[in-house]
PDB file of N, CA and C in Angstrom:
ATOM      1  N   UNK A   1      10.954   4.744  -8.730  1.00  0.00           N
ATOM      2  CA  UNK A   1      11.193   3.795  -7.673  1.00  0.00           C
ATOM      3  C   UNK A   1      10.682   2.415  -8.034  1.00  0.00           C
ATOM      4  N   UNK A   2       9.378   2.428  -8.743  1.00  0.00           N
ATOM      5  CA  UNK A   2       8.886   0.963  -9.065  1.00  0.00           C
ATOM      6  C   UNK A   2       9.803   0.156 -10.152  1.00  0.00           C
ATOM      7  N   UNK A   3      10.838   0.827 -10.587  1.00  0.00           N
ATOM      8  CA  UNK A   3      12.071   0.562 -12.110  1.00  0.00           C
ATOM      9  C   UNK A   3      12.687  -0.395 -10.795  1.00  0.00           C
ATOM     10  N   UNK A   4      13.211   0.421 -10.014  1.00  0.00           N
ATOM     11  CA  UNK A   4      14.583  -0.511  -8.870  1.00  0.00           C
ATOM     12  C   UNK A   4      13.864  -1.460  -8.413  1.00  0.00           C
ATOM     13  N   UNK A   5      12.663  -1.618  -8.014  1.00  0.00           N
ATOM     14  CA  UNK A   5      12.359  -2.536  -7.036  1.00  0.00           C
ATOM     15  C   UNK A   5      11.592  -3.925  -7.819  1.00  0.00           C
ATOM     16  N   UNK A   6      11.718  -3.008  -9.175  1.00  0.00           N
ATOM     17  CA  UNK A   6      10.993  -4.177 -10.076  1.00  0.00           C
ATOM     18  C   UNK A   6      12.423  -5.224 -10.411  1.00  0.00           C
ATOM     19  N   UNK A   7      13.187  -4.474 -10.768  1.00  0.00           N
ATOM     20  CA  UNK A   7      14.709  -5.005 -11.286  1.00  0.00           C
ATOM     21  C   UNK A   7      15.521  -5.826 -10.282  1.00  0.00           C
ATOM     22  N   UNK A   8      15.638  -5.661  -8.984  1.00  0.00           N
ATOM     23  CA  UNK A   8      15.822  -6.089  -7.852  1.00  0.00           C
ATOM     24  C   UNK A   8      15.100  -7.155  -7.168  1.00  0.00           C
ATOM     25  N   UNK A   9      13.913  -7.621  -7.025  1.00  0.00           N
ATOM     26  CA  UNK A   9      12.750  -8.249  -7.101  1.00  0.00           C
ATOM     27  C   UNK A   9      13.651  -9.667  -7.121  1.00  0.00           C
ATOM     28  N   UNK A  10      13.704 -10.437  -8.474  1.00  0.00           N
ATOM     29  CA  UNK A  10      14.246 -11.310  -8.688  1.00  0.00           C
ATOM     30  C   UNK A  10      15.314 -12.032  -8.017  1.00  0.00           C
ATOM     31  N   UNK A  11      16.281 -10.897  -7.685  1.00  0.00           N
ATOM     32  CA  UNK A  11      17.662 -11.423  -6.916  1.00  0.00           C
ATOM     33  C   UNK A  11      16.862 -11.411  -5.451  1.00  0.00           C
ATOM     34  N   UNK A  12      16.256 -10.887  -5.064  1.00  0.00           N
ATOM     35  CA  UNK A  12      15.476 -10.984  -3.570  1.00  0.00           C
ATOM     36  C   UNK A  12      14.967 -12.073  -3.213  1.00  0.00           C
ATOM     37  N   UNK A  13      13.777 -12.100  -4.832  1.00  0.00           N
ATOM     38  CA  UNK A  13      13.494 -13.414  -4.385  1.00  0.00           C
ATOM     39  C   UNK A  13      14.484 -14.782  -4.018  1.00  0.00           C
ATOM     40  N   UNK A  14      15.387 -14.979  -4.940  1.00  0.00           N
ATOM     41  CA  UNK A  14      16.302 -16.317  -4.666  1.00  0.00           C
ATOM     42  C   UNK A  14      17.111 -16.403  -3.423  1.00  0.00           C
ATOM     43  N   UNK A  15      16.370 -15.307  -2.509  1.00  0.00           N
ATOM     44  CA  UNK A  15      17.834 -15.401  -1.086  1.00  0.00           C
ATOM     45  C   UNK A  15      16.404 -16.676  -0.118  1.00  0.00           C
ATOM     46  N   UNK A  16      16.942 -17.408   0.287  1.00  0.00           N
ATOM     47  CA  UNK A  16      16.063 -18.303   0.949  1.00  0.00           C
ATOM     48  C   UNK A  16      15.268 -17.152   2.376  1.00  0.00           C
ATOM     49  N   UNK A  17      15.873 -16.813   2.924  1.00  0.00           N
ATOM     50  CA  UNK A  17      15.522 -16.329   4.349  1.00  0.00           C
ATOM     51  C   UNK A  17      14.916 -14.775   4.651  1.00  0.00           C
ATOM     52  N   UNK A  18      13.754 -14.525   4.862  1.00  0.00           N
ATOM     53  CA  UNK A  18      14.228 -12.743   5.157  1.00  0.00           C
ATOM     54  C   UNK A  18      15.237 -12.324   5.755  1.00  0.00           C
ATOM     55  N   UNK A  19      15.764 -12.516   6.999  1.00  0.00           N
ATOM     56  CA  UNK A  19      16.755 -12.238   7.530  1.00  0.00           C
ATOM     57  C   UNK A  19      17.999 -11.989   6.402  1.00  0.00           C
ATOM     58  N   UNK A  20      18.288 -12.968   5.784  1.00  0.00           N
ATOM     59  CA  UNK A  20      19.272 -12.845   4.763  1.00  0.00           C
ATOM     60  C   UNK A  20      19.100 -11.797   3.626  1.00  0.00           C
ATOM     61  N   UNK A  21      17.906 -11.396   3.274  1.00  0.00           N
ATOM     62  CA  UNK A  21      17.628 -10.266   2.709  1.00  0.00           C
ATOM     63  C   UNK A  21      17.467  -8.950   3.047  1.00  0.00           C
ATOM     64  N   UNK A  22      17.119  -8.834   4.451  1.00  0.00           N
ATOM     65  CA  UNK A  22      17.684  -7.813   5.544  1.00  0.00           C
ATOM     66  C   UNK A  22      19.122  -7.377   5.278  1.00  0.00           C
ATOM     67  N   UNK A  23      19.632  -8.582   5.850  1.00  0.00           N
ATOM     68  CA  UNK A  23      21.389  -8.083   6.078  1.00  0.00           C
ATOM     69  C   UNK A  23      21.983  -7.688   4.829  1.00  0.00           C
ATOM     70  N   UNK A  24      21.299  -8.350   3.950  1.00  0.00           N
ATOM     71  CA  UNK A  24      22.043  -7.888   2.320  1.00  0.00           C
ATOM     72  C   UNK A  24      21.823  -6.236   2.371  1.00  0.00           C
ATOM     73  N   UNK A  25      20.381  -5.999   2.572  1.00  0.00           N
ATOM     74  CA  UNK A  25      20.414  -4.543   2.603  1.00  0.00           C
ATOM     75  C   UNK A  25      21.319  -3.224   3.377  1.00  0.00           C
ATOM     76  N   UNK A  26      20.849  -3.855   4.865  1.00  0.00           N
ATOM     77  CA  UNK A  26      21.704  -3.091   5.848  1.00  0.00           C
ATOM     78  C   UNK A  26      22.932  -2.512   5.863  1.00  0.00           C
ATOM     79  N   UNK A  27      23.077  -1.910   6.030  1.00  0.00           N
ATOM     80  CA  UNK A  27      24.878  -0.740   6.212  1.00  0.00           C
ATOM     81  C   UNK A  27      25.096  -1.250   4.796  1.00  0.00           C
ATOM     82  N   UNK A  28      24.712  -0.965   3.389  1.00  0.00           N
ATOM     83  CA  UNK A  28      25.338  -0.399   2.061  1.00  0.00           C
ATOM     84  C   UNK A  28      24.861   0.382   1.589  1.00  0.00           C
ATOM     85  N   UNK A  29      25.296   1.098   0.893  1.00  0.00           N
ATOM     86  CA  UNK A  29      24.709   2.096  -0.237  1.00  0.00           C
ATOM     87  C   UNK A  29      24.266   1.377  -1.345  1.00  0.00           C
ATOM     88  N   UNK A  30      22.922   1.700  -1.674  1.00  0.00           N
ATOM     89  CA  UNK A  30      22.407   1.567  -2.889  1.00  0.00           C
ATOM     90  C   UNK A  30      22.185   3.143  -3.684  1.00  0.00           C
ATOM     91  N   UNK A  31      22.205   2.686  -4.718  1.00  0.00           N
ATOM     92  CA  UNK A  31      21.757   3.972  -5.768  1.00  0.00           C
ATOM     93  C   UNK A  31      20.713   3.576  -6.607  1.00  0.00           C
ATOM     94  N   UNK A  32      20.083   4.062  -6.570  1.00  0.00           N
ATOM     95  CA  UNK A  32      18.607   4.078  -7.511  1.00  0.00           C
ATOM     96  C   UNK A  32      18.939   5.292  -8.845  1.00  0.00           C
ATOM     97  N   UNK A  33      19.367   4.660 -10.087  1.00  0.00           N
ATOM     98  CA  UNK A  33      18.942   5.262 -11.122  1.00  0.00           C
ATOM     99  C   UNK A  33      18.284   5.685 -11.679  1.00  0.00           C
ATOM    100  N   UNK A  34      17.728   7.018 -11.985  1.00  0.00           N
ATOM    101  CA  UNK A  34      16.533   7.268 -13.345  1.00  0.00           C
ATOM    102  C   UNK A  34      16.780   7.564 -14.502  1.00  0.00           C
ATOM    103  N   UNK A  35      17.873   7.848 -14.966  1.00  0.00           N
ATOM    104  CA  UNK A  35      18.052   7.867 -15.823  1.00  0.00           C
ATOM    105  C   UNK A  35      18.382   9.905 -16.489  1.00  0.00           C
ATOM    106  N   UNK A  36      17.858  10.463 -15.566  1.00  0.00           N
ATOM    107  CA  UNK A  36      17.738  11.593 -15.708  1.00  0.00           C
ATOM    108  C   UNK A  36      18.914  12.629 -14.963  1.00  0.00           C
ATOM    109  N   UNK A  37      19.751  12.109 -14.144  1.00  0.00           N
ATOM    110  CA  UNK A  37      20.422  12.386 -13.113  1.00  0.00           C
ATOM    111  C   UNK A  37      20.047  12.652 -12.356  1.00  0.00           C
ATOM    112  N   UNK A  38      19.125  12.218 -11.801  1.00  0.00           N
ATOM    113  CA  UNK A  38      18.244  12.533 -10.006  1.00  0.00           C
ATOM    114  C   UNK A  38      18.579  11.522  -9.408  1.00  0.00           C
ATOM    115  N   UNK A  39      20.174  10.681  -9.490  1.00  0.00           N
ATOM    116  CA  UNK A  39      20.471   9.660  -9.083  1.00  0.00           C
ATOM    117  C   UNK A  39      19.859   9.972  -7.075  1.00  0.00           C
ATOM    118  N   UNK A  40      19.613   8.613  -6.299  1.00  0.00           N
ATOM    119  CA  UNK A  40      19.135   8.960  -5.039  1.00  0.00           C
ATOM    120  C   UNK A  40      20.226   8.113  -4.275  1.00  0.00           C
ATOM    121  N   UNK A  41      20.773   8.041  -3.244  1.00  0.00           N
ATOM    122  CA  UNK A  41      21.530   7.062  -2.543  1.00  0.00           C
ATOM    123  C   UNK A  41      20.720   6.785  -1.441  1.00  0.00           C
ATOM    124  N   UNK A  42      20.577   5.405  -1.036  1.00  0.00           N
ATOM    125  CA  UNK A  42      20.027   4.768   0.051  1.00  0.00           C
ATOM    126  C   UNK A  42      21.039   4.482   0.902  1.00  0.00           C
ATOM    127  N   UNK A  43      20.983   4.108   2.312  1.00  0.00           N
ATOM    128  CA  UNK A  43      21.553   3.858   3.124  1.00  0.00           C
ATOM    129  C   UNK A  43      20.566   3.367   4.099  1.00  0.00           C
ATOM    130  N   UNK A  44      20.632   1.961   3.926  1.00  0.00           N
ATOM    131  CA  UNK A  44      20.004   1.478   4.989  1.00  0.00           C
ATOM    132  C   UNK A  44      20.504   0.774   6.423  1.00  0.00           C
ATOM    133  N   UNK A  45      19.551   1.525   7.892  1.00  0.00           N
ATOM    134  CA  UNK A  45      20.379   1.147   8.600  1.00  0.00           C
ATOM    135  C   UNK A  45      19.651   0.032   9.541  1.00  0.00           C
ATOM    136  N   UNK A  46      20.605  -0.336  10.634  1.00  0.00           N
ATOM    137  CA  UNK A  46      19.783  -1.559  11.311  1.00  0.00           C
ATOM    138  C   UNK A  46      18.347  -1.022  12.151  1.00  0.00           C
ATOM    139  N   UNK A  47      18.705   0.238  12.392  1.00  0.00           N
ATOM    140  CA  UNK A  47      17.112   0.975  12.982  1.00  0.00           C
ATOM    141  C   UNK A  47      15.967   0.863  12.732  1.00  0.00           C
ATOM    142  N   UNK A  48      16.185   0.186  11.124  1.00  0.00           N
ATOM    143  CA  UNK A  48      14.841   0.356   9.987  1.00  0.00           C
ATOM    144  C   UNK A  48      14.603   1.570   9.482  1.00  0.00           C
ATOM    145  N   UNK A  49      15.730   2.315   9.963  1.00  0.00           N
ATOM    146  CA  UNK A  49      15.561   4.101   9.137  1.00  0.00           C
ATOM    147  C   UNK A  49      16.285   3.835   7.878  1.00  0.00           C
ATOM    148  N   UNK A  50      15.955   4.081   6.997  1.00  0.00           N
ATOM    149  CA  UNK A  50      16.825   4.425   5.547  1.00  0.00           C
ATOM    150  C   UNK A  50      17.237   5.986   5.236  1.00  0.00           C
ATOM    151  N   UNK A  51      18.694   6.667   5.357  1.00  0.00           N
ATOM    152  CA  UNK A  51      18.916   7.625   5.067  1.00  0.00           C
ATOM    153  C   UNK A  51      19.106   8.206   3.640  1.00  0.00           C
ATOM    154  N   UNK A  52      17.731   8.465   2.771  1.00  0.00           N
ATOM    155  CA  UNK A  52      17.842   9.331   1.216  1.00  0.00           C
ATOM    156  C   UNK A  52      18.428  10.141   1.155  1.00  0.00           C
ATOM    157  N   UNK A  53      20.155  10.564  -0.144  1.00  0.00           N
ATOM    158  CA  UNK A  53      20.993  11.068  -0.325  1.00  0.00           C
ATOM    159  C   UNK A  53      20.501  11.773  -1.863  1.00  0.00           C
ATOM    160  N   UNK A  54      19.549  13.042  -2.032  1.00  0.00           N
ATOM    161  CA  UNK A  54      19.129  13.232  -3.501  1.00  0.00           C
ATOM    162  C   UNK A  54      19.400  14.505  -3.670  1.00  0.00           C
ATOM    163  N   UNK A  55      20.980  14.407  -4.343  1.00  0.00           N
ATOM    164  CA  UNK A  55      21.497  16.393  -4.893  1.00  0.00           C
ATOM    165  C   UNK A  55      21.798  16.649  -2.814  1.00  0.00           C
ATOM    166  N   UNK A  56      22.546  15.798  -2.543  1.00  0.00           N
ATOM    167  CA  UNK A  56      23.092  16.171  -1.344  1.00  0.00           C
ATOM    168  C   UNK A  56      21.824  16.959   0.200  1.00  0.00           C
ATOM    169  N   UNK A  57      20.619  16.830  -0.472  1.00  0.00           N
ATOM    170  CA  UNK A  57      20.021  16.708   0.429  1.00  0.00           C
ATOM    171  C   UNK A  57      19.309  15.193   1.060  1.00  0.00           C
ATOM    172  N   UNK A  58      19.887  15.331   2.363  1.00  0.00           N
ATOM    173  CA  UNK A  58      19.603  14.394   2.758  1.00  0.00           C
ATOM    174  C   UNK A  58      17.915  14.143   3.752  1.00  0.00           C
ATOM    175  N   UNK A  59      17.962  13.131   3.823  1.00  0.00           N
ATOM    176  CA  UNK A  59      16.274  12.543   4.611  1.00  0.00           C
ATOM    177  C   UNK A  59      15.701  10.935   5.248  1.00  0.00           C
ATOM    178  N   UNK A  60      15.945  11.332   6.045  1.00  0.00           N
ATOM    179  CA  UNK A  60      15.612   9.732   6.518  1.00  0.00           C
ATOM    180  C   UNK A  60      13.780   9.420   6.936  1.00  0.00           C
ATOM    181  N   UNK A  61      13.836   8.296   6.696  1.00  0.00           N
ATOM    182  CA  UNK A  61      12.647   7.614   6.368  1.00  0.00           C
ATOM    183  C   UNK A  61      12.361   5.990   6.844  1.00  0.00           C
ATOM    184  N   UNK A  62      11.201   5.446   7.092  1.00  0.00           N
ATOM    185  CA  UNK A  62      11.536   4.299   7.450  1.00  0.00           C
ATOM    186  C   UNK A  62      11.424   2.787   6.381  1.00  0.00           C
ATOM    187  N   UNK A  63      12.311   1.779   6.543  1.00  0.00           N
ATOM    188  CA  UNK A  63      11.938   0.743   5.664  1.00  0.00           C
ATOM    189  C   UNK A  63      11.839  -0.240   6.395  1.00  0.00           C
ATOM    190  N   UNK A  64      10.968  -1.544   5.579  1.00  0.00           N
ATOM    191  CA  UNK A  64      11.357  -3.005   6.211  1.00  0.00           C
ATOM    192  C   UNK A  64      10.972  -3.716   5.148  1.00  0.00           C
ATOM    193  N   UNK A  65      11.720  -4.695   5.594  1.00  0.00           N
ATOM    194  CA  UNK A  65      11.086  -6.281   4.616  1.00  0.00           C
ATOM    195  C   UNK A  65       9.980  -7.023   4.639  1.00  0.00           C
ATOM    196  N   UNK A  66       9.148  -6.783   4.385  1.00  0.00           N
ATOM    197  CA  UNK A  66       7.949  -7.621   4.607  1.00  0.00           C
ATOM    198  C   UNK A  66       8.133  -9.076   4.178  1.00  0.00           C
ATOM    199  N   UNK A  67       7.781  -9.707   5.269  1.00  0.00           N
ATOM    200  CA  UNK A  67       7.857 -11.279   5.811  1.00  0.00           C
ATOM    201  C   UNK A  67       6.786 -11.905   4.845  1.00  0.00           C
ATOM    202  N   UNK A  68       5.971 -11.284   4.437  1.00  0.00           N
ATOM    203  CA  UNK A  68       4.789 -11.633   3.946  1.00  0.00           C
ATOM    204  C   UNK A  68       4.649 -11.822   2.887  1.00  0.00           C
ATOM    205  N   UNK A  69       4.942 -10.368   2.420  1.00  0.00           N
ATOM    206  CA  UNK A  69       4.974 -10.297   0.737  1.00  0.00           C
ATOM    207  C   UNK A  69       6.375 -10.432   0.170  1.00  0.00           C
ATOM    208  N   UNK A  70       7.388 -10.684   1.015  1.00  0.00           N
ATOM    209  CA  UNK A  70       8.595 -10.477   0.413  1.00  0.00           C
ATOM    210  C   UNK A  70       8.482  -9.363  -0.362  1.00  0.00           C
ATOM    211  N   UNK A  71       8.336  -8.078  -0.214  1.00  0.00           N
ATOM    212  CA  UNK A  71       8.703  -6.736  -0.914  1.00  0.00           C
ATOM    213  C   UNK A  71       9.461  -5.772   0.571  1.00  0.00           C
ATOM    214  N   UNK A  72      10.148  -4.989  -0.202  1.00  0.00           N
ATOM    215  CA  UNK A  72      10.876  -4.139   0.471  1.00  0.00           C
ATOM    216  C   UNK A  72       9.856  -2.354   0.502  1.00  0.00           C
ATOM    217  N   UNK A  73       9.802  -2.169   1.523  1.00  0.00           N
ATOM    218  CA  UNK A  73       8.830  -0.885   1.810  1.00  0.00           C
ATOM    219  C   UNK A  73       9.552  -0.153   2.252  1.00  0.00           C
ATOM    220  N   UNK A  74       9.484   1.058   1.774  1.00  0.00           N
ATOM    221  CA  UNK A  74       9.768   2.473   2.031  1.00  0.00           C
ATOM    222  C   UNK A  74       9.002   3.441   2.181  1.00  0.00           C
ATOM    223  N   UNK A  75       8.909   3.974   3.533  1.00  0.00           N
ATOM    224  CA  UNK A  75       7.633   4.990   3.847  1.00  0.00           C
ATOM    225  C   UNK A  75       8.475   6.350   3.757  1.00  0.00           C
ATOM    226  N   UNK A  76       8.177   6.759   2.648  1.00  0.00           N
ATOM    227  CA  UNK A  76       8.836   8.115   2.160  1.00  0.00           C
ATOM    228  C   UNK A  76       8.054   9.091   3.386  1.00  0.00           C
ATOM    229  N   UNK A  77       7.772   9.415   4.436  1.00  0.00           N
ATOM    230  CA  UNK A  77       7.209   9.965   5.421  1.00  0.00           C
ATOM    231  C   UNK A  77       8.290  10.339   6.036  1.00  0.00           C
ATOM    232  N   UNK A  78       8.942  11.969   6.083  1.00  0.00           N
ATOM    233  CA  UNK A  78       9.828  12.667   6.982  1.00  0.00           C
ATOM    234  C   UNK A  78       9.595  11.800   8.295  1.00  0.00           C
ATOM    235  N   UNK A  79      10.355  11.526   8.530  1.00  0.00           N
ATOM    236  CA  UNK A  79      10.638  11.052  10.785  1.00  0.00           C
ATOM    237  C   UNK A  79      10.686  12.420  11.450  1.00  0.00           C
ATOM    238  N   UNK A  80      10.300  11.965  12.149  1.00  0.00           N
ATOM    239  CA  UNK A  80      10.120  13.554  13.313  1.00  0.00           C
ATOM    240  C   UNK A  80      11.591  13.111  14.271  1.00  0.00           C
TER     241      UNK A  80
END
């Protein structure tokens, strides 16, 4: 996970606004590569839930943008 978010980082940074880095995220699929085929699909939604797609099991979890640090957080923590 620290590979994508390191690689990604850069283009994040150059969006002027959080908001604008929000919406970039929201309603697309991302795929996170490892290289190993444990490809994962993200789906992030406007809830702040992100739905993880890994070998067709699925799991949602929560994310946000931090205003602060400009990094993107993912609390790999099952939702009840």
């Amino acid at each position: 996970m620290k590979q994508f978010i390191t690689n990604a980082a850069p283009v994040l940074k150059k969006i002027s606004h959080n908001d604008e880095t929000a919406n970039i995220l929201k309603n697309q699929t991302w795929v996170l590569v490892d290289g190993k085929n444990d490809d994962e699909k993200y789906l992030f939604l406007e809830s702040g839930e992100v739905m993880i797609d890994r070998e067709h099991n699925k799991t949602n979890v929560r994310w946000e943008f931090s205003d602060t640090t400009h990094k993107l957080l993912i609390y790999k923590a099952h939702l009840t």
